[in-house]
C-alpha atoms as a PDB file:
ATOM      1  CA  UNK A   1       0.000   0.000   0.000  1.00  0.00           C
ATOM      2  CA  UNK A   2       2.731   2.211   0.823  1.00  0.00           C
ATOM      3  CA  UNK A   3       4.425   1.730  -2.682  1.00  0.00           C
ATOM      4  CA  UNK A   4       0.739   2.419  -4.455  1.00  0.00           C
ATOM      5  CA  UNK A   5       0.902   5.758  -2.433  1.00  0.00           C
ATOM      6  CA  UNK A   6       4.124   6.775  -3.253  1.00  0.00           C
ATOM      7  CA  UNK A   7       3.920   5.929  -7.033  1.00  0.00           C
ATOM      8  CA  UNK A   8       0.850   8.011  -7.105  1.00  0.00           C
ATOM      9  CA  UNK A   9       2.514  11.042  -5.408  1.00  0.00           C
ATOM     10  CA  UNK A  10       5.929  10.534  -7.600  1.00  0.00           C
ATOM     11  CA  UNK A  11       2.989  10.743 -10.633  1.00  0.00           C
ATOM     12  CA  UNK A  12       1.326  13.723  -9.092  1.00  0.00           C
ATOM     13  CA  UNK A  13       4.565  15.708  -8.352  1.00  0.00           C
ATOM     14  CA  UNK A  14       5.032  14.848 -12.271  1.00  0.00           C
ATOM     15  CA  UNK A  15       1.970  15.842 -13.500  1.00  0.00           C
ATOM     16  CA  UNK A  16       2.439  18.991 -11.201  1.00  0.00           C
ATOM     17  CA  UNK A  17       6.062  19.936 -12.629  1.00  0.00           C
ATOM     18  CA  UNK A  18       4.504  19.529 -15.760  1.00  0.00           C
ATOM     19  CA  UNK A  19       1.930  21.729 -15.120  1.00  0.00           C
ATOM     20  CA  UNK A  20       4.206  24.441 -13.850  1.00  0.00           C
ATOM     21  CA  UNK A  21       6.508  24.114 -17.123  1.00  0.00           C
ATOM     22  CA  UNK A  22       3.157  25.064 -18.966  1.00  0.00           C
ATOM     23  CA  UNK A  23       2.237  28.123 -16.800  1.00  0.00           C
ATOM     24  CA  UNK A  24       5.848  28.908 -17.159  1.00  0.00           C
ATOM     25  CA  UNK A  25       5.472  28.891 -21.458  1.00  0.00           C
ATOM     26  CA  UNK A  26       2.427  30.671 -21.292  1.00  0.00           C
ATOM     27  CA  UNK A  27       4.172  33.780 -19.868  1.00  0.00           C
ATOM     28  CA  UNK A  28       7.270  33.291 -21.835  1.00  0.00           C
ATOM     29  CA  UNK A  29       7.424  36.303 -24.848  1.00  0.00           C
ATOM     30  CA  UNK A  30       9.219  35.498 -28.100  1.00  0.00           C
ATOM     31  CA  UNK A  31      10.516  38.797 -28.313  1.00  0.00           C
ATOM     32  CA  UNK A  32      13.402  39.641 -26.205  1.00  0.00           C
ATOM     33  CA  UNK A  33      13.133  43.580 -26.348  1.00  0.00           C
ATOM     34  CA  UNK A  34      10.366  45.607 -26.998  1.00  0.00           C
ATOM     35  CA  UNK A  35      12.096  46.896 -30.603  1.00  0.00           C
ATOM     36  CA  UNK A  36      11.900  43.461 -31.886  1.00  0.00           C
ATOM     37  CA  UNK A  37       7.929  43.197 -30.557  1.00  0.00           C
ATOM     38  CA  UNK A  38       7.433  46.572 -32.531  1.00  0.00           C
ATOM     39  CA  UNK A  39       9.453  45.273 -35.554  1.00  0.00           C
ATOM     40  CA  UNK A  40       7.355  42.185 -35.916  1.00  0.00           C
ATOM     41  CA  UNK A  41       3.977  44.638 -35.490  1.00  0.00           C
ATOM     42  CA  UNK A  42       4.979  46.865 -38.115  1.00  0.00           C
ATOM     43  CA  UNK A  43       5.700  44.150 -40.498  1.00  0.00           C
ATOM     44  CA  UNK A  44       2.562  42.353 -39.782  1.00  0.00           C
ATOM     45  CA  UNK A  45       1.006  45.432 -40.396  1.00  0.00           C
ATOM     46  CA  UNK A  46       2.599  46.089 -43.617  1.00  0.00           C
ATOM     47  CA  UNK A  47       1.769  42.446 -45.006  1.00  0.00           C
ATOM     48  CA  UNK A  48      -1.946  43.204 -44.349  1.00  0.00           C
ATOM     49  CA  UNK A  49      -1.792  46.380 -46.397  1.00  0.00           C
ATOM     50  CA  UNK A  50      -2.474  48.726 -43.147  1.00  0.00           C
ATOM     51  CA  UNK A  51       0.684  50.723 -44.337  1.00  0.00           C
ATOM     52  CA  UNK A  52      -0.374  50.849 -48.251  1.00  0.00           C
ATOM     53  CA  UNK A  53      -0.390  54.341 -49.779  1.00  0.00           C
ATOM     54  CA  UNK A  54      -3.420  55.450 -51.542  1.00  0.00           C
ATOM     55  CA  UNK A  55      -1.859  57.661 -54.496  1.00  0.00           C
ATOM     56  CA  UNK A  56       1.367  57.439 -55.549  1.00  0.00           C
ATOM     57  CA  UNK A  57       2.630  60.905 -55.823  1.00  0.00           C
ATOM     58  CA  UNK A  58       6.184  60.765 -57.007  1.00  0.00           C
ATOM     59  CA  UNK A  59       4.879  60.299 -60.893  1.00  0.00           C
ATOM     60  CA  UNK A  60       2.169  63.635 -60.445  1.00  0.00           C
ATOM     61  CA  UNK A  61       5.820  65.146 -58.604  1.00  0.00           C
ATOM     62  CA  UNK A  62       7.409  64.095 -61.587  1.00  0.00           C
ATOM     63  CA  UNK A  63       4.990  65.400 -64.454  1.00  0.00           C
ATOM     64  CA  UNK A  64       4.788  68.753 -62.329  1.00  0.00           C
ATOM     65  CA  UNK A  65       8.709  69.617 -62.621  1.00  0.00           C
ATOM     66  CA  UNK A  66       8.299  68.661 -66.110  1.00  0.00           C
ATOM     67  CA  UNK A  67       5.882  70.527 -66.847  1.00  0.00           C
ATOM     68  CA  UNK A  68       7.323  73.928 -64.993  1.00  0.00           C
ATOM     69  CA  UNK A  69      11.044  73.079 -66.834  1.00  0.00           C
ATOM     70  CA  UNK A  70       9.481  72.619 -70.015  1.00  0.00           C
ATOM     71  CA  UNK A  71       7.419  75.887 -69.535  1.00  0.00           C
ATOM     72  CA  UNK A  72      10.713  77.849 -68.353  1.00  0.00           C
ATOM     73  CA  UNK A  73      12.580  76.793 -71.325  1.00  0.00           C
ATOM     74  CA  UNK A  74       9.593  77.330 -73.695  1.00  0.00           C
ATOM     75  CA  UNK A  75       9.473  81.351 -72.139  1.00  0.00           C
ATOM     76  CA  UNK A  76      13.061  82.379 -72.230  1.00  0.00           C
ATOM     77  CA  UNK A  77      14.403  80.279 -75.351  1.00  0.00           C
END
């Protein structure tokens, strides 16, 4: 009887260390500093389309200064 007893304890204090090593994961964090947390965010973020611009401006930019060269050229030449 006393060997049932203590094979059940030994497999309580198992399933009990166990346990703990679970709690212990669930608080762990994958990221070690906040920058990498905020890293990770950002990029999730960005493969969502969160980040996406609406209108690319850089070609209207473009046309613009164009557009004012030509026109400067056109006046005094």
């Amino acid at each position: 009887m006393a060997t049932a007893q203590s094979h059940r304890s030994q497999s309580d204090i198992s399933a009990l260390e166990a346990s703990v090593a679970s709690a212990r994961a669930g608080f762990a964090c994958m990221f070690s500093t906040s920058d990498e947390y905020e890293n990770a965010l950002i990029a999730a973020r960005r493969a969502e389309g969160r980040y996406g611009s609406a209108f690319d401006w850089q070609p209207v930019a473009l046309g613009g200064c164009t557009l004012v060269l030509l026109g400067i050229l056109v006046t005094f030449f």
